[in-house]
Protein backbone atom coordinates (compact mmCIF):
# COMPACT_ATOMS: atom_id res chain seq x y z
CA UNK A 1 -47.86 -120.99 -3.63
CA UNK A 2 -49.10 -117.69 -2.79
CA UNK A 3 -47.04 -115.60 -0.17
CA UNK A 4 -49.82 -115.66 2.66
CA UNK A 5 -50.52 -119.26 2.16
CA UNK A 6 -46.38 -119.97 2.90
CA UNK A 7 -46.42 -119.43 6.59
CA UNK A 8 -49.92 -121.59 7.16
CA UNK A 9 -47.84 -124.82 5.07
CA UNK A 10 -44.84 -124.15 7.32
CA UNK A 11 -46.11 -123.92 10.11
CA UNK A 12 -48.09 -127.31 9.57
CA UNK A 13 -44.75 -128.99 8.01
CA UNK A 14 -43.26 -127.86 11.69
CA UNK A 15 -46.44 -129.02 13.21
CA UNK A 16 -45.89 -132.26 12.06
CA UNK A 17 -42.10 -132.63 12.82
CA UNK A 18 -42.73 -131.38 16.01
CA UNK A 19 -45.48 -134.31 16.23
CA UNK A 20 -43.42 -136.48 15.01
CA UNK A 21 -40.97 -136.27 17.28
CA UNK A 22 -42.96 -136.39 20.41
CA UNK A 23 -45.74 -138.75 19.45
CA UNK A 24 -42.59 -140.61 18.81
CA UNK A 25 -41.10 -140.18 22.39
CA UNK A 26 -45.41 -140.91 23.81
CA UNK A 27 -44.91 -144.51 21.94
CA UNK A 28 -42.12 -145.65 23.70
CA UNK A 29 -43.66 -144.49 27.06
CA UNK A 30 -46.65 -146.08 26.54
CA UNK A 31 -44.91 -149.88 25.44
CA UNK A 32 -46.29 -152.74 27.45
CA UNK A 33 -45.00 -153.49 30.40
CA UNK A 34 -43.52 -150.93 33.32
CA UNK A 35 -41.91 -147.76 32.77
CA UNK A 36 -38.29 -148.18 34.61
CA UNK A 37 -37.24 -144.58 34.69
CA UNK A 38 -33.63 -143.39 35.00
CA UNK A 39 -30.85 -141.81 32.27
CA UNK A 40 -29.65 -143.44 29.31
CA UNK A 41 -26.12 -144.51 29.57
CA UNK A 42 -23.39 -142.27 29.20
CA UNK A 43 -22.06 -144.69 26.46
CA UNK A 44 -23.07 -148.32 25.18
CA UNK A 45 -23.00 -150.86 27.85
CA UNK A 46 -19.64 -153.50 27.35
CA UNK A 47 -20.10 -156.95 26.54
CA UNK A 48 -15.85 -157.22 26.82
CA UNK A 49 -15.04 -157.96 30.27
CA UNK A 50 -12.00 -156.37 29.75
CA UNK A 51 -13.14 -153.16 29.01
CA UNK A 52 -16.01 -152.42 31.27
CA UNK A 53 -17.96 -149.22 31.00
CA UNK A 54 -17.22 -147.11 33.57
CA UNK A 55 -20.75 -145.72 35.85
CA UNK A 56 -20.88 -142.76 37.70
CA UNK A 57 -23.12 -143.05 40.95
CA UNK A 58 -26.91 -142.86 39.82
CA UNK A 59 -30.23 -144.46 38.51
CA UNK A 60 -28.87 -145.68 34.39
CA UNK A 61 -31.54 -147.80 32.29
CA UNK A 62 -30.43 -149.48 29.08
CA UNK A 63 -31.27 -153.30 27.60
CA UNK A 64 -29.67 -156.45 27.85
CA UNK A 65 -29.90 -159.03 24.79
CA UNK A 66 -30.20 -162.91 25.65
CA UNK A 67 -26.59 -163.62 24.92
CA UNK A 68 -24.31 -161.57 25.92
CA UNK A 69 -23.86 -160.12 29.94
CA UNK A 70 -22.90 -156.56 30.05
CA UNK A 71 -19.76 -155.17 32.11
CA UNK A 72 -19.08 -152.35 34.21
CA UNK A 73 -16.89 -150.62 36.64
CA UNK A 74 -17.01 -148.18 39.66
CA UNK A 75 -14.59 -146.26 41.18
CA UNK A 76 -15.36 -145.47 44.95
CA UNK A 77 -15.92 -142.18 45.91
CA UNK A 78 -15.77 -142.52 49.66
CA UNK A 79 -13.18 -144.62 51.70
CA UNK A 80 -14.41 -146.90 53.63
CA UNK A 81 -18.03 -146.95 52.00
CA UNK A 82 -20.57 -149.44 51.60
CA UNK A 83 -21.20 -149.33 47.71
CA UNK A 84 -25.20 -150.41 47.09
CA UNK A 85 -25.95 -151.69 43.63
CA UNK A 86 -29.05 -153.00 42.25
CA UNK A 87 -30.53 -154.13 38.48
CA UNK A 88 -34.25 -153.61 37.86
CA UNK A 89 -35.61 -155.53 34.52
CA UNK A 90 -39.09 -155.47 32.91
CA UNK A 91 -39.58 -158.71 30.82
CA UNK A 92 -40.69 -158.23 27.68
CA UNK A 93 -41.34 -162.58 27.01
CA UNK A 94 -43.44 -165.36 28.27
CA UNK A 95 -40.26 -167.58 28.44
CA UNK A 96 -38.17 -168.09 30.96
CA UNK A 97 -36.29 -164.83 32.46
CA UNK A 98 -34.45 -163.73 34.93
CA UNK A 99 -31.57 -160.91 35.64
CA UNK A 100 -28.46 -161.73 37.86
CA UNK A 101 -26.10 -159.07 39.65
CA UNK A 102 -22.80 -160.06 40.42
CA UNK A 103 -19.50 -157.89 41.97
CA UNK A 104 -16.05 -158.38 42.39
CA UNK A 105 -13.13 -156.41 43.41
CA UNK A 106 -9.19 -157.42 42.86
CA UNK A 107 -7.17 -159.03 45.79
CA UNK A 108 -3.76 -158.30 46.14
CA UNK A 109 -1.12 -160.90 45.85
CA UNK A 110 -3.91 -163.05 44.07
CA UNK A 111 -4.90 -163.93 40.25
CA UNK A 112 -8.49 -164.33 41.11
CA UNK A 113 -10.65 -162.04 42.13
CA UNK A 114 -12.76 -161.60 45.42
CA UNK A 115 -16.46 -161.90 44.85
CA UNK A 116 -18.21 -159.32 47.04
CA UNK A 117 -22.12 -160.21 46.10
CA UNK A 118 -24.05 -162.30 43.75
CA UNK A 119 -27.78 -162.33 43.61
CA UNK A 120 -30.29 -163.41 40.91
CA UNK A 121 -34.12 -162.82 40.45
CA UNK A 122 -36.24 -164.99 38.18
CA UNK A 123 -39.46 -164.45 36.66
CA UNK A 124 -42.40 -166.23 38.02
CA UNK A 125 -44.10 -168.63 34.78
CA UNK A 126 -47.31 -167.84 36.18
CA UNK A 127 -46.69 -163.72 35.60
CA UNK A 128 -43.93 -163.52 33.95
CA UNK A 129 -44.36 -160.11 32.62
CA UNK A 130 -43.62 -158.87 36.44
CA UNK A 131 -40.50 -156.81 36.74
CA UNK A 132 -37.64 -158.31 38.45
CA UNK A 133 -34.87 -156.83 40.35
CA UNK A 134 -31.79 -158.23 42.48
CA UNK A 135 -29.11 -156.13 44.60
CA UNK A 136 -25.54 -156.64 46.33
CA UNK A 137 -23.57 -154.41 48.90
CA UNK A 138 -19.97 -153.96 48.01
CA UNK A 139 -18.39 -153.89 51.47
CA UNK A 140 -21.19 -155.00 53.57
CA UNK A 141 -21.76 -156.86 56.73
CA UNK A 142 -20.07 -160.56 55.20
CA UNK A 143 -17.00 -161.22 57.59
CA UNK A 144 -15.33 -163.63 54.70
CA UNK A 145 -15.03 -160.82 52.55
CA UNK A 146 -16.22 -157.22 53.57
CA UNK A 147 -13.00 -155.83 54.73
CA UNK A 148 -11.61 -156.93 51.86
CA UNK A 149 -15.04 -155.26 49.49
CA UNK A 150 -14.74 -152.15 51.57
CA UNK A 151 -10.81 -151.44 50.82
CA UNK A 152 -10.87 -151.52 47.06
CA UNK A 153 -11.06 -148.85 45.12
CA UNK A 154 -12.92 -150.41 41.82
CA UNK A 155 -15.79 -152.58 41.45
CA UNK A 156 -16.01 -154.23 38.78
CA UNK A 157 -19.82 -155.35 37.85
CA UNK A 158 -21.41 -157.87 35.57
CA UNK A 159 -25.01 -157.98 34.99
CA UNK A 160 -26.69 -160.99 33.01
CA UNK A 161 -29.69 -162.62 32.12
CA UNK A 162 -29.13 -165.79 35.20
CA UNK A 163 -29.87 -169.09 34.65
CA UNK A 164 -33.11 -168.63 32.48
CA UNK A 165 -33.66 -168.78 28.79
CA UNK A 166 -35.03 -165.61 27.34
CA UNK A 167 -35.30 -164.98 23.89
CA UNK A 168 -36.37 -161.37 23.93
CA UNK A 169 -34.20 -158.14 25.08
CA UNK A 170 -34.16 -157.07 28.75
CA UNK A 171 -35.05 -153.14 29.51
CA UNK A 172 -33.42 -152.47 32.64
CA UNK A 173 -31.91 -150.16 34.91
CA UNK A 174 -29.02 -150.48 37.44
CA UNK A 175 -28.54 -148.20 40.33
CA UNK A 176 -25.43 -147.29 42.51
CA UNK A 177 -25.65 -145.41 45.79
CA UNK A 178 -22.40 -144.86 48.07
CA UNK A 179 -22.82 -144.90 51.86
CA UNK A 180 -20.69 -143.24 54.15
CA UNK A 181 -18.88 -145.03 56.71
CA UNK A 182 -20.40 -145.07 59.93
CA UNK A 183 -19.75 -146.59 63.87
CA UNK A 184 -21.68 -149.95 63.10
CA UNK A 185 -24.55 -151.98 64.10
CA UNK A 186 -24.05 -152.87 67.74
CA UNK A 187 -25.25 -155.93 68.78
CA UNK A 188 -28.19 -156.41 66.31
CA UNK A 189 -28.09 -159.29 64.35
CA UNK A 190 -29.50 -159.48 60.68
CA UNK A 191 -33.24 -161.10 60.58
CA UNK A 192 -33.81 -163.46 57.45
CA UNK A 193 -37.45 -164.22 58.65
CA UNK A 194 -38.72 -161.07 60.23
CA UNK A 195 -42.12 -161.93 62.15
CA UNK A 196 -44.94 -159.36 61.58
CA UNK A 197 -48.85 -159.23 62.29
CA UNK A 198 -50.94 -159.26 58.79
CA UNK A 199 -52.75 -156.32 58.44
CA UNK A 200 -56.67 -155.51 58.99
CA UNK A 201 -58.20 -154.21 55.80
CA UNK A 202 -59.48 -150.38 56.36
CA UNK A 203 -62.03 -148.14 54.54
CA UNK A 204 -60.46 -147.99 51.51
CA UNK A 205 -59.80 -144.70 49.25
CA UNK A 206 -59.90 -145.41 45.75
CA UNK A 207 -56.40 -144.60 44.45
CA UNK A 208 -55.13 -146.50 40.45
CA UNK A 209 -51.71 -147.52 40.80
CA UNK A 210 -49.18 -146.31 38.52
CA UNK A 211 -47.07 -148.80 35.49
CA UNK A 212 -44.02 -146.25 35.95
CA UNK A 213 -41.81 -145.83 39.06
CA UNK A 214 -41.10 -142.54 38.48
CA UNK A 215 -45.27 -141.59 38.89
CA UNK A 216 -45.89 -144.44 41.49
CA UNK A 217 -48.65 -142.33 43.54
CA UNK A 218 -47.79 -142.80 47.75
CA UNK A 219 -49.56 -144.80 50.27
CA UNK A 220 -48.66 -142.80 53.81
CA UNK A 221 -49.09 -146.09 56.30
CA UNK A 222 -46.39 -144.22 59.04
CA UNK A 223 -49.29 -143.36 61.63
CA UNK A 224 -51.75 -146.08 60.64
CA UNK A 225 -52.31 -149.00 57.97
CA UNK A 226 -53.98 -147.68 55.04
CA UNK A 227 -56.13 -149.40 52.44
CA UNK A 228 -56.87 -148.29 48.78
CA UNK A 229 -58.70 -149.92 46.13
CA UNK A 230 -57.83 -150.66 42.10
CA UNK A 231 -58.93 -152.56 39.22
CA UNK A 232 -56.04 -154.10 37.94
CA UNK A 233 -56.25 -155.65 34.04
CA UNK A 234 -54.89 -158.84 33.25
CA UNK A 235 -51.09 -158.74 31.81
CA UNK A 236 -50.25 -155.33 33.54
CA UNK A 237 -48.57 -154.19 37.07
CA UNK A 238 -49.40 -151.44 39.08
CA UNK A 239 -46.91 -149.29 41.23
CA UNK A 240 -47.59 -147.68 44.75
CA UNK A 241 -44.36 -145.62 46.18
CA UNK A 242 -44.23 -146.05 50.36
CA UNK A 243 -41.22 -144.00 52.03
CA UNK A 244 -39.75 -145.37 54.93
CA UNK A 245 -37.40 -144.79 57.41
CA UNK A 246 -34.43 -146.46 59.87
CA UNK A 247 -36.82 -149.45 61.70
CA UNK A 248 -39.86 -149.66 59.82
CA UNK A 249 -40.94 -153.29 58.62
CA UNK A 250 -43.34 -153.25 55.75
CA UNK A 251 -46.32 -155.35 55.27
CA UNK A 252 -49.00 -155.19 52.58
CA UNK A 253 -52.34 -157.58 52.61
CA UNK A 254 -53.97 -157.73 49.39
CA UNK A 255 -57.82 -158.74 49.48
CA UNK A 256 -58.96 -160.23 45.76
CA UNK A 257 -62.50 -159.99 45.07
CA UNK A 258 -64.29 -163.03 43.92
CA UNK A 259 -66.12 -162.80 40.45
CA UNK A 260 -69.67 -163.12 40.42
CA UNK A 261 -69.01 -165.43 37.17
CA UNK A 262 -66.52 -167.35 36.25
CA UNK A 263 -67.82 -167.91 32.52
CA UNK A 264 -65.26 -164.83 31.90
CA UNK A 265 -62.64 -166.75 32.61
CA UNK A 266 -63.03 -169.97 33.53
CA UNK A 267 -62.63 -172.01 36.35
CA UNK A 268 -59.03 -171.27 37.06
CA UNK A 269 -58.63 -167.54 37.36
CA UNK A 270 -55.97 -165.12 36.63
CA UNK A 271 -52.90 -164.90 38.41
CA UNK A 272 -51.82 -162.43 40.80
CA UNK A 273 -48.20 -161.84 42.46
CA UNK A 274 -47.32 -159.26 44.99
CA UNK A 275 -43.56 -158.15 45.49
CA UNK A 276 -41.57 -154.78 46.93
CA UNK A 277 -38.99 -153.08 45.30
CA UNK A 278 -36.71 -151.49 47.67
CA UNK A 279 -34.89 -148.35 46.60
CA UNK A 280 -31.85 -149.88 45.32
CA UNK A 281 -34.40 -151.81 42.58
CA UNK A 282 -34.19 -155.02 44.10
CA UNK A 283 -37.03 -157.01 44.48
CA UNK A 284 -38.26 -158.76 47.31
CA UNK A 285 -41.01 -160.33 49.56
CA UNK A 286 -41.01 -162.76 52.59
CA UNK A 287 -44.04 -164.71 53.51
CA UNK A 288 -45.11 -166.28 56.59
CA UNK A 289 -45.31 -169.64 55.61
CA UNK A 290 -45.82 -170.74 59.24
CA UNK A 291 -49.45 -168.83 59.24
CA UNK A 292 -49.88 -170.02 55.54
CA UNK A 293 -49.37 -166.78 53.98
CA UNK A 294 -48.52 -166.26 50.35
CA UNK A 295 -47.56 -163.56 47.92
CA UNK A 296 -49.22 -165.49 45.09
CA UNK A 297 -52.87 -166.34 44.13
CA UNK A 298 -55.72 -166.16 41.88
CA UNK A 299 -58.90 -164.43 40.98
CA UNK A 300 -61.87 -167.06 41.44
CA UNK A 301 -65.43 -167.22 40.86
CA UNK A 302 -67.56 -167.05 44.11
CA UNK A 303 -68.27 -170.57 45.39
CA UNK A 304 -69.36 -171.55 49.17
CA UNK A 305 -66.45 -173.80 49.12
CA UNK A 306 -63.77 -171.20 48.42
CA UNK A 307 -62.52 -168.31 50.54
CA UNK A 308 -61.64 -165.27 48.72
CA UNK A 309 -57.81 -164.87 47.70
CA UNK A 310 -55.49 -163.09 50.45
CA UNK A 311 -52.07 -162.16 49.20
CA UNK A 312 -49.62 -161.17 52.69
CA UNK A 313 -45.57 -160.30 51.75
CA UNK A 314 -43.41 -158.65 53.96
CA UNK A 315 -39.85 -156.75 53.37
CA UNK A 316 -36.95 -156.74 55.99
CA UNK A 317 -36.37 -154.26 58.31
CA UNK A 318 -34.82 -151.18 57.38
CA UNK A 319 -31.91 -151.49 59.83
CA UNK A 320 -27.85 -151.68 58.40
CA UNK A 321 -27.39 -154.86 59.81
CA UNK A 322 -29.83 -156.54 57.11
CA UNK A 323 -28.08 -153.71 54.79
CA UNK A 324 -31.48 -152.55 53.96
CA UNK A 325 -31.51 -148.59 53.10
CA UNK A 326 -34.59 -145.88 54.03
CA UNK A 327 -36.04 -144.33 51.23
CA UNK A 328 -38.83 -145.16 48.54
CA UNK A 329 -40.34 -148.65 49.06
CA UNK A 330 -42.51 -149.70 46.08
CA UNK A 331 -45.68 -152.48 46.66
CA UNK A 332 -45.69 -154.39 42.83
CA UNK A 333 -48.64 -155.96 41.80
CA UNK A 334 -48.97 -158.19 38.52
CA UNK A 335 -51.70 -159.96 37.11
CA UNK A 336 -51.06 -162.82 34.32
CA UNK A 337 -51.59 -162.72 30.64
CA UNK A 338 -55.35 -163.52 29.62
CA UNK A 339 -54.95 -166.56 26.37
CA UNK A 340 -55.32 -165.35 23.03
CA UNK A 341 -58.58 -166.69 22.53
CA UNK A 342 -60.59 -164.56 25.57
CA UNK A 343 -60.47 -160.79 26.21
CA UNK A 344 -58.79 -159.79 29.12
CA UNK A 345 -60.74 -159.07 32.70
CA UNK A 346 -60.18 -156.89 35.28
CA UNK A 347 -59.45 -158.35 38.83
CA UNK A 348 -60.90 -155.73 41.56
CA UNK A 349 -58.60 -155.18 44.76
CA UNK A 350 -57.68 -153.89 47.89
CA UNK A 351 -54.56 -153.05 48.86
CA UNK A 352 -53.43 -152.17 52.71
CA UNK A 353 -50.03 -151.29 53.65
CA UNK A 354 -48.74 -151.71 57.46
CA UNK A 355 -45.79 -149.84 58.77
CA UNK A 356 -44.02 -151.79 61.42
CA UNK A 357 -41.84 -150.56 63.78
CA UNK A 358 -38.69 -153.33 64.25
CA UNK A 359 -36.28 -151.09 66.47
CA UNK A 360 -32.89 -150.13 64.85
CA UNK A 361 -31.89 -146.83 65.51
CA UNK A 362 -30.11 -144.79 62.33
CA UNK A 363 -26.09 -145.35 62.05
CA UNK A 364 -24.01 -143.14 63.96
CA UNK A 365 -22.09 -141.88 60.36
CA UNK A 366 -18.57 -140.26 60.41
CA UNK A 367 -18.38 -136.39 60.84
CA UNK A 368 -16.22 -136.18 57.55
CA UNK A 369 -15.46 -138.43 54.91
CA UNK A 370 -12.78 -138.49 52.64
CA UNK A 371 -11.79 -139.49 48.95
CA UNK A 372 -10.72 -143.03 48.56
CA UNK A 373 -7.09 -141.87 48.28
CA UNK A 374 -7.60 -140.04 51.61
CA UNK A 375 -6.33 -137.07 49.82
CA UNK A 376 -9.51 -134.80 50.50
CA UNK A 377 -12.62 -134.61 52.15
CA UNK A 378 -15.96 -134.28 50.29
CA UNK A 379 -17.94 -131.23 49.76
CA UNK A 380 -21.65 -131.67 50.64
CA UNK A 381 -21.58 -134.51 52.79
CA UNK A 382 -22.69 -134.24 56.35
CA UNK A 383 -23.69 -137.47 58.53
CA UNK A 384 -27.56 -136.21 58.25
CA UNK A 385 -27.07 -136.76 54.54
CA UNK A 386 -24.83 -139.94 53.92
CA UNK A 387 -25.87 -141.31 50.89
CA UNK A 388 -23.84 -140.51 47.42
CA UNK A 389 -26.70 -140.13 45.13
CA UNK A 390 -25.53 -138.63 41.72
CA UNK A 391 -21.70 -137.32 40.93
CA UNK A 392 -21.40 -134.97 43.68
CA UNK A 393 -24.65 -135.33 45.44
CA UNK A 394 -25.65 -136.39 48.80
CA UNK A 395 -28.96 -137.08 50.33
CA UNK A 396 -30.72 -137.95 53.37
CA UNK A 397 -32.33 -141.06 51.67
CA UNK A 398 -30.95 -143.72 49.29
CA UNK A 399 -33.79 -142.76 46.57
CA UNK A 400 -32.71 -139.29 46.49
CA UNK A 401 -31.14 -139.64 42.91
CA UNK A 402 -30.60 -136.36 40.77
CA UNK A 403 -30.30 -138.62 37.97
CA UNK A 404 -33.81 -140.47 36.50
CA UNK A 405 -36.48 -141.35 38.01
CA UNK A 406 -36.44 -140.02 41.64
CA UNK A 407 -36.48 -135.86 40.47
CA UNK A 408 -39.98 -134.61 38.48
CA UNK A 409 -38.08 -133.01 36.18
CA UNK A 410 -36.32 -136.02 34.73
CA UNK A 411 -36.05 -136.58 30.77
CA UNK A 412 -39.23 -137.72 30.56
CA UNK A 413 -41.42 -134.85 31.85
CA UNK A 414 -39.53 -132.48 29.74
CA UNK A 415 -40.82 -134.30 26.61
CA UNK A 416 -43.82 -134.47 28.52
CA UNK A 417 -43.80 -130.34 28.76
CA UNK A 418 -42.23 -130.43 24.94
CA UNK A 419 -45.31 -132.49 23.33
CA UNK A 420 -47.60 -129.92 25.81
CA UNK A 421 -46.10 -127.48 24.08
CA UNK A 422 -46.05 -128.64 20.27
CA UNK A 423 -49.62 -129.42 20.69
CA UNK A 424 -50.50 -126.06 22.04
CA UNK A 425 -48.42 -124.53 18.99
CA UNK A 426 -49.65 -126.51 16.31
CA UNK A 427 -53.84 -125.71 17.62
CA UNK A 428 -52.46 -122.54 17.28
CA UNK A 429 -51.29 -122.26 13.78
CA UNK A 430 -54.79 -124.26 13.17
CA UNK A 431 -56.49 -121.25 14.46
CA UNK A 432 -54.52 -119.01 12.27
CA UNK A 433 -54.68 -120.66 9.18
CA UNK A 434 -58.86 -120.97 9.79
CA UNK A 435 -58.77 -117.52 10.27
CA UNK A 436 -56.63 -116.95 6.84
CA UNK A 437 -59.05 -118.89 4.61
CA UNK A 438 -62.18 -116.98 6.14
């Protein structure tokens, strides 16, 4: 090898390492299904119950198998705080799923322990590539057992695969956001079947939602409802991100098109199922059943005996009473599988986002708060900013996480930046070695 022709071949040999590398990082982003954000553990996730894995406050993604729940433990930051945790999985099967959040804490004087919050979320058969997400509050509003939730010091966690029957692996993420103590929630009383006016469809903007919750784009529906418009393919879910605040009642309307032939397809459509996902990763919907609303339905053919589908969910208000937490709201939308022996179609929609307004002032939180051995008070905490976020960090909002997938420049856009940046290097050294053989 001739001494000018050296740099040209190492440069390509660290062209293609570089490639490599990142194209391998690209694959995993671009896997079916939805991109959960967050961090990587700080270590492997326990399966031994008696050695949990300790988890710092923050937004953690790792993978459950079929068999075996994992275990973890949390050490309360703030005395007297409401500790929010919530699991987020993407299934990966057309079996049966589901993911299942359960908390405990230790009761003094007793072998058994006190259960402060169990909650499951199954997959629907009909989509059942749609995430799913449950969430508890340690310490919250439950008069059996909240006093006795909000003294302890350590949570202790398990997170499982419920009562379905998967037999794939579970990517998921589990969140935990402290909330400082505050005066309480008067006389409001929590609302399991919030009442709400369905939406009017608007002019609507054209705007793709996103399969990662980390690039959800926003739907601003504060002032007004807003409507946008998407073609969403069969066996995928898109993401839009809605911030709201102390009172606000969401509501989205989702108007399917009809096909102008159902030869595509035949004459039993593709499914659709709308859901939120509420900062803490839990999912969840409420339906009118009274003015026969539904979060399910299907993509039909145009017929004069057939109205077009109308999907109409609702969340809860964002008030402490229903321990419900402002912050990033995200409308999910999943379309079923197509069968293996037809291509898959895309179902044309429009979605419109309401914003109601349900009363519930914001909590009245404590002017300091202290450790939970009430040895110290904690730096960076002020009642506009109440929420324990990351290790150390407070914010104004439950979804303002240092860690994963609520800061731009999480792990994944720095790969993003790095395979920007191998690509631009290697088209360099291209150029160069061109210009060497001329």
């Amino acid at each position: 090898m001739s001494p000018r022709r050296a740099p040209a071949h190492l440069a390509a040999a660290t062209c293609l390492a570089w490639l490599a590398l990142t194209t391998g990082y690209g694959a995993a982003a671009a896997a079916p299904g939805v991109d959960l954000g967050g961090e990587p553990l700080p270590a492997k996730a326990s399966t031994d119950e008696a050695d949990p894995l300790a988890l710092a406050p923050g937004l953690w993604r790792t993978t459950l198998g079929p068999s075996y729940p994992h275990y973890f433990s949390y050490q309360r930051r703030i005395n007297g705080s409401r500790v929010h945790i919530g699991v987020l999985g993407a299934p990966q099967g057309d079996s049966s799923d589901s993911i299942r959040i359960l908390a405990e804490v230790a009761t003094e004087g007793s072998s058994s322990p006190t259960s402060c919050g169990e909650e499951t979320d199954n997959a629907e058969s009909n989509v059942p590539q749609a995430v799913i997400g449950a969430r508890v509050v340690v310490g919250g509003e439950d008069g059996s057992t909240g006093e006795a939730c909000r003294d302890a010091g350590t949570v202790q966690i398990k997170v499982d695969r419920g009562y379905g029957s998967p037999t794939t692996d579970l990517p998921y993420v589990i969140k935990v956001v402290e909330e400082a103590p505050s005066s309480g929630t008067g006389d409001q009383e929590p609302d399991d079947a919030p009442s709400y006016d369905r939406p009017e469809a608007g002019k609507a903007e054209r705007l793709e939602g996103a399969a990662s919750f980390d690039t959800a784009p926003e739907i601003d529906a504060q002032d007004e409802p807003a409507t946008v418009s998407t073609t969403i393919t069969e066996g995928t879910e898109q993401l839009w991100r809605v911030p709201l605040t102390w009172g606000d009642l969401p509501v989205v309307r989702v108007d399917v098109a009809t096909a102008e032939d159902e030869e595509a397809f035949g004459y039993s459509g593709p499914n659709l199922t709308l859901h939120l996902v509420d900062p803490m990763r839990g999912r969840l919907v409420h339906a009118d059943s009274e003015a026969e609303d539904s979060s399910t339905g299907q993509y039909l053919a145009e017929a004069e005996d057939r109205d077009p589908t109308v999907l109409v969910g609702s969340g809860f208000p964002v008030r402490q009473v229903d321990d419900r937490l402002p912050g990033d709201y995200w409308v999910s939308l999943a379309v079923s599988p197509p069968p293996e022996d037809r291509k898959a179609v895309s179902v044309p929609v429009q979605v419109t986002v309401a914003i109601g307004h349900h009363g519930g002032a914001a909590p009245t939180y404590d002017g300091v708060v202290v450790s939970q051995d009430k040895k110290t008070s904690l730096d960076g905490y002020s009642p506009e900013h109440p929420f324990l976020v990351g290790e150390d960090t407070f914010a104004a909002v439950a979804s303002g996480s240092p860690i994963g997938g609520d800061s731009w420049f999480s792990t994944r856009h720095w790969a993003g930046l790095g395979l920007a940046a191998a690509s631009l290097a290697c088209l360099g050294a291209g150029v160069v070695r061109l210009r060497a053989r001329r």
